[in-house]
N, C-alpha and C. Protein backbone atom coordinates (compact mmCIF):
# COMPACT_ATOMS: atom_id res chain seq x y z
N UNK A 1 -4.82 19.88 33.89
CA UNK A 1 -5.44 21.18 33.88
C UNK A 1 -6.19 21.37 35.21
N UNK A 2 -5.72 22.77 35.98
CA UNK A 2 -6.59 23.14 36.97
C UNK A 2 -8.12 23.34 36.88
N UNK A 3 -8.82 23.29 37.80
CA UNK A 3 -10.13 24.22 37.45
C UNK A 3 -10.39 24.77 39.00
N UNK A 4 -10.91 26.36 38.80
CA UNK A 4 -10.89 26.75 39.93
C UNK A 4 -12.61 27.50 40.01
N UNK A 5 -12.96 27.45 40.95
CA UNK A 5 -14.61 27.76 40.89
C UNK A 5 -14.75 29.31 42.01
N UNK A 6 -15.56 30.54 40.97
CA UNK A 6 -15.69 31.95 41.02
C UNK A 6 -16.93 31.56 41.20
N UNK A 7 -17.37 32.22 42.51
CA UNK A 7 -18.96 32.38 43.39
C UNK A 7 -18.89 33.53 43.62
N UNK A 8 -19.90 34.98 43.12
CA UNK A 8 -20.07 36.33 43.25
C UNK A 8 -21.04 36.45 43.80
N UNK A 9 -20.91 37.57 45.08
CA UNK A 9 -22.74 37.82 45.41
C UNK A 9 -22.27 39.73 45.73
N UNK A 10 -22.73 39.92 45.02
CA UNK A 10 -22.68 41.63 44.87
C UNK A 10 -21.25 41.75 44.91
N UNK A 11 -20.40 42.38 45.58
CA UNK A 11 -19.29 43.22 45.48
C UNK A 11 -18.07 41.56 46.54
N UNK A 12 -19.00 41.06 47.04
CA UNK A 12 -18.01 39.80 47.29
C UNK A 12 -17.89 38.69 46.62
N UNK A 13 -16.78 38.43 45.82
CA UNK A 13 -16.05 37.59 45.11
C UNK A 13 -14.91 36.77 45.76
N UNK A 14 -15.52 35.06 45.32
CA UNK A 14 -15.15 33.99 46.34
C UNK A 14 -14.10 33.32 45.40
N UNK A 15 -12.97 33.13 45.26
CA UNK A 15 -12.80 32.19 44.89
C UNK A 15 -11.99 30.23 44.99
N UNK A 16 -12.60 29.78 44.98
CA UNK A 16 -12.07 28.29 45.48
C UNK A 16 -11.54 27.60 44.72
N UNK A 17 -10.05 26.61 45.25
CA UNK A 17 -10.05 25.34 44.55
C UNK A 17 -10.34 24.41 44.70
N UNK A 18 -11.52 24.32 46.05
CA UNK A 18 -11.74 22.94 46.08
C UNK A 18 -13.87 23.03 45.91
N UNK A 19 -14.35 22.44 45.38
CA UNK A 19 -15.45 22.15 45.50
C UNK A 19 -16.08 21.84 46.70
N UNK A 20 -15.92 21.28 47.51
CA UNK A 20 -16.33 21.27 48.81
C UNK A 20 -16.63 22.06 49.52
N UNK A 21 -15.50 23.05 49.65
CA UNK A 21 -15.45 24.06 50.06
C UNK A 21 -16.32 25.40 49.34
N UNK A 22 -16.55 25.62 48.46
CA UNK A 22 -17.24 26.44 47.88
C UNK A 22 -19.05 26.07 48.54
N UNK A 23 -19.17 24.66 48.30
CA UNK A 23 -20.59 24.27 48.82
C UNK A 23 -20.65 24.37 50.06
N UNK A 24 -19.46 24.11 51.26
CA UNK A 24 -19.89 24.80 52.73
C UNK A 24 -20.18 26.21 52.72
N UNK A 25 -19.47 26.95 51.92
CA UNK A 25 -19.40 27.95 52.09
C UNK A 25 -20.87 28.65 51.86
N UNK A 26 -21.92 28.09 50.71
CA UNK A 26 -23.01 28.47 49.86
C UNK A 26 -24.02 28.11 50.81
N UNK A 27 -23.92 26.59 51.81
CA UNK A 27 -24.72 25.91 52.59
C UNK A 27 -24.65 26.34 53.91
N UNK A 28 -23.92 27.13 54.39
CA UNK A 28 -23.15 28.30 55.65
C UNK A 28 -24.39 29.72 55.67
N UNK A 29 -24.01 29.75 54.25
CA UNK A 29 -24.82 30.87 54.12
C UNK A 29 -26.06 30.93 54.06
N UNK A 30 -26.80 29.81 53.52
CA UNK A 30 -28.51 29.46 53.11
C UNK A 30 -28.67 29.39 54.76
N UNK A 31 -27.83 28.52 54.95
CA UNK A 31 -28.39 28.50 56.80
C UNK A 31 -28.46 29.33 57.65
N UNK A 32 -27.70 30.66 57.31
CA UNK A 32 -27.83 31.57 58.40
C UNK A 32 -28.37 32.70 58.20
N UNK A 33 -29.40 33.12 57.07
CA UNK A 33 -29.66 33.95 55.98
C UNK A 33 -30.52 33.19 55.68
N UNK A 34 -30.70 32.46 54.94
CA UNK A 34 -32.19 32.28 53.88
C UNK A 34 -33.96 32.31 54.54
N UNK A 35 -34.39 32.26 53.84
CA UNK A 35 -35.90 32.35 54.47
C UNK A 35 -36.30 31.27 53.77
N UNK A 36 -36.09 30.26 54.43
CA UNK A 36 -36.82 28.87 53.82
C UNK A 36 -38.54 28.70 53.83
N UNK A 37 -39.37 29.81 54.31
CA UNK A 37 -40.41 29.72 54.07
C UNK A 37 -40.39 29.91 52.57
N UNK A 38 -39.74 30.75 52.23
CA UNK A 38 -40.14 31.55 50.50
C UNK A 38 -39.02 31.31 49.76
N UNK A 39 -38.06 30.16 50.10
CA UNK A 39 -36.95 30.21 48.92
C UNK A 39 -36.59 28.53 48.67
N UNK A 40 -37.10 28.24 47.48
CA UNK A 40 -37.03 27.08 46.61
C UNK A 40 -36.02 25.56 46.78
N UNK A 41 -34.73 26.14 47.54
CA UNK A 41 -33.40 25.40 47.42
C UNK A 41 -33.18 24.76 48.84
N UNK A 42 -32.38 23.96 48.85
CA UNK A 42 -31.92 23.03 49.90
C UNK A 42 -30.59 22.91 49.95
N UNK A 43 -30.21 22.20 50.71
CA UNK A 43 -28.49 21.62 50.59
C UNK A 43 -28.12 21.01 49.20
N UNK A 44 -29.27 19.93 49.20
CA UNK A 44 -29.17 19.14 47.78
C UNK A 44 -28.66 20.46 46.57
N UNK A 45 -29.98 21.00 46.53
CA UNK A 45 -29.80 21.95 45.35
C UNK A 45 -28.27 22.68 45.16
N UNK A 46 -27.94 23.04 46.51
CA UNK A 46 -26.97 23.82 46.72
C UNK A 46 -25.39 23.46 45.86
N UNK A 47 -25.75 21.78 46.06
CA UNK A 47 -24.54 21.08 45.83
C UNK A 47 -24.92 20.65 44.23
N UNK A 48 -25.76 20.53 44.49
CA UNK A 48 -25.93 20.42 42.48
C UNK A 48 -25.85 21.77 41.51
N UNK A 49 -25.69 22.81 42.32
CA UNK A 49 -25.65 24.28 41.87
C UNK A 49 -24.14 23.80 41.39
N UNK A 50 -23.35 23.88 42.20
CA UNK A 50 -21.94 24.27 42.78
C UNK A 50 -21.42 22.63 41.49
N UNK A 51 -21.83 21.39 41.70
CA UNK A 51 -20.97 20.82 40.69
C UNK A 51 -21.18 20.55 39.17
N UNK A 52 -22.51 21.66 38.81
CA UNK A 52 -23.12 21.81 37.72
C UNK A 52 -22.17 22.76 37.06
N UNK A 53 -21.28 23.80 37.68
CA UNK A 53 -20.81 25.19 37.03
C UNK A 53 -19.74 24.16 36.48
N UNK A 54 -20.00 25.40 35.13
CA UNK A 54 -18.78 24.91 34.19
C UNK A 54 -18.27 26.93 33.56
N UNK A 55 -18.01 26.73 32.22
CA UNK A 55 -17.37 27.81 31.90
C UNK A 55 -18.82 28.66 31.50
N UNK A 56 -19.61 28.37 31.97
CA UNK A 56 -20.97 29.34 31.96
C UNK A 56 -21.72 29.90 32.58
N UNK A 57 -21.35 30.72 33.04
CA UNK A 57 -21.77 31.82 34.12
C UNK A 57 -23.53 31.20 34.72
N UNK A 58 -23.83 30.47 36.01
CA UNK A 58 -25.19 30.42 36.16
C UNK A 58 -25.45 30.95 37.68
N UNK A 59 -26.52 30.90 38.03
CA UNK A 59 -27.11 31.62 39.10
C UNK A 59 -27.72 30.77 39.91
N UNK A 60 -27.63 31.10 41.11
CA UNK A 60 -28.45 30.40 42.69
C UNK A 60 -29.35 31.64 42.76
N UNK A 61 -30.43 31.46 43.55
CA UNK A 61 -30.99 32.99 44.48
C UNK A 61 -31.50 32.53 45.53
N UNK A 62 -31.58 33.26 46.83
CA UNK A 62 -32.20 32.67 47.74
C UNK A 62 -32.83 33.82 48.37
N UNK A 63 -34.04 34.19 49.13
CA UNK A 63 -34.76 34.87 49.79
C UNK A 63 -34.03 35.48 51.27
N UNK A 64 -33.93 36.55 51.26
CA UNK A 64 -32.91 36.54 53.28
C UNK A 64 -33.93 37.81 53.60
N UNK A 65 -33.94 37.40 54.86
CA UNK A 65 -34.86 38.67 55.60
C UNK A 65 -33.96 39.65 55.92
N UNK A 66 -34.19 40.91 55.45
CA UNK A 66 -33.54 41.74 55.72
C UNK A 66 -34.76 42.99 56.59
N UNK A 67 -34.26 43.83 57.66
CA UNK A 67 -35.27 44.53 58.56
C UNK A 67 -36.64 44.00 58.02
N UNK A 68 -36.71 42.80 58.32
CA UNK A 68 -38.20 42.33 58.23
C UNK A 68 -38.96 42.66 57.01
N UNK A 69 -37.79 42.61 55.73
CA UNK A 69 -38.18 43.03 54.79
C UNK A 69 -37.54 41.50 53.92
N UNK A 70 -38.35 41.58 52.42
CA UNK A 70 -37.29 39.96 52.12
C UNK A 70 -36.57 40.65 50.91
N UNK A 71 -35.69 39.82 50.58
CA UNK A 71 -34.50 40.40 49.83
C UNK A 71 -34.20 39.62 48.95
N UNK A 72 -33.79 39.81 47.19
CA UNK A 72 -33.23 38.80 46.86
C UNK A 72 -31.53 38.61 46.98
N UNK A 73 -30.83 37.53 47.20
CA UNK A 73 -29.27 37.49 46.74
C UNK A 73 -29.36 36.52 45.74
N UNK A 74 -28.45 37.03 45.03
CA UNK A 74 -28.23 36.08 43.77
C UNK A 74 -26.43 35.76 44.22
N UNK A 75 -26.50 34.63 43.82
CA UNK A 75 -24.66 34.40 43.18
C UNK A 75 -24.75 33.73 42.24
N UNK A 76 -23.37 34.25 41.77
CA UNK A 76 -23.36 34.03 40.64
C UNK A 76 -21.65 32.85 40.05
N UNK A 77 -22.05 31.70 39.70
CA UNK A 77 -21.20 30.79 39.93
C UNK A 77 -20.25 30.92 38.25
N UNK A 78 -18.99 30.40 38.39
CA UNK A 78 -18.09 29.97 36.92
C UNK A 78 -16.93 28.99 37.38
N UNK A 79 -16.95 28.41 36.20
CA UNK A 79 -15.43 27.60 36.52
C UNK A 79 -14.76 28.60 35.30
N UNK A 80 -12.99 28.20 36.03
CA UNK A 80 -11.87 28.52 35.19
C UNK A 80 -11.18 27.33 34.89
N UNK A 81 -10.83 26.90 33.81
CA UNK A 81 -9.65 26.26 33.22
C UNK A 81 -8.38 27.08 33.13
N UNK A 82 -7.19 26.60 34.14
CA UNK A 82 -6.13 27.00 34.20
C UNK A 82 -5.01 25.84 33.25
């Protein structure tokens, strides 16, 4: 049985078959975007987000400065059984 891993953040929908890849992709983004003064998560977290999802929809959020304003993003993680 396959399993393939669905990462949503507003209107962009990711989807991967490899795990690895889903966590560069999540750890890509915290790094170039997040506001690590005010947002909770790390790489670690990132990767325990990403091999925690199963068939139950759960959530990351991270803080991003937007025009010097802060913002939340959420994604939103699932596995599929194919």
């Amino acid at each position: 049985m396959k399993k393939i891993i669905i990462i949503a953040k507003e209107s962009d929908i990711r989807i991967y078959k490899d795990l690895n890849v889903a966590k560069s992709d999540l750890k890509e983004y915290f790094d170039a975007y997040a506001n690590k003064e005010y947002t909770e998560h790390n790489h670690a977290s990132i990767e325990s987000f990403v091999d925690k999802l199963n068939t139950i929809e759960d959530t990351i959020e991270f803080l991003v400065e937007d025009n010097y304003d802060l913002s939340l993003v959420i994604f939103i993680g699932k596995t599929y059984l194919l």
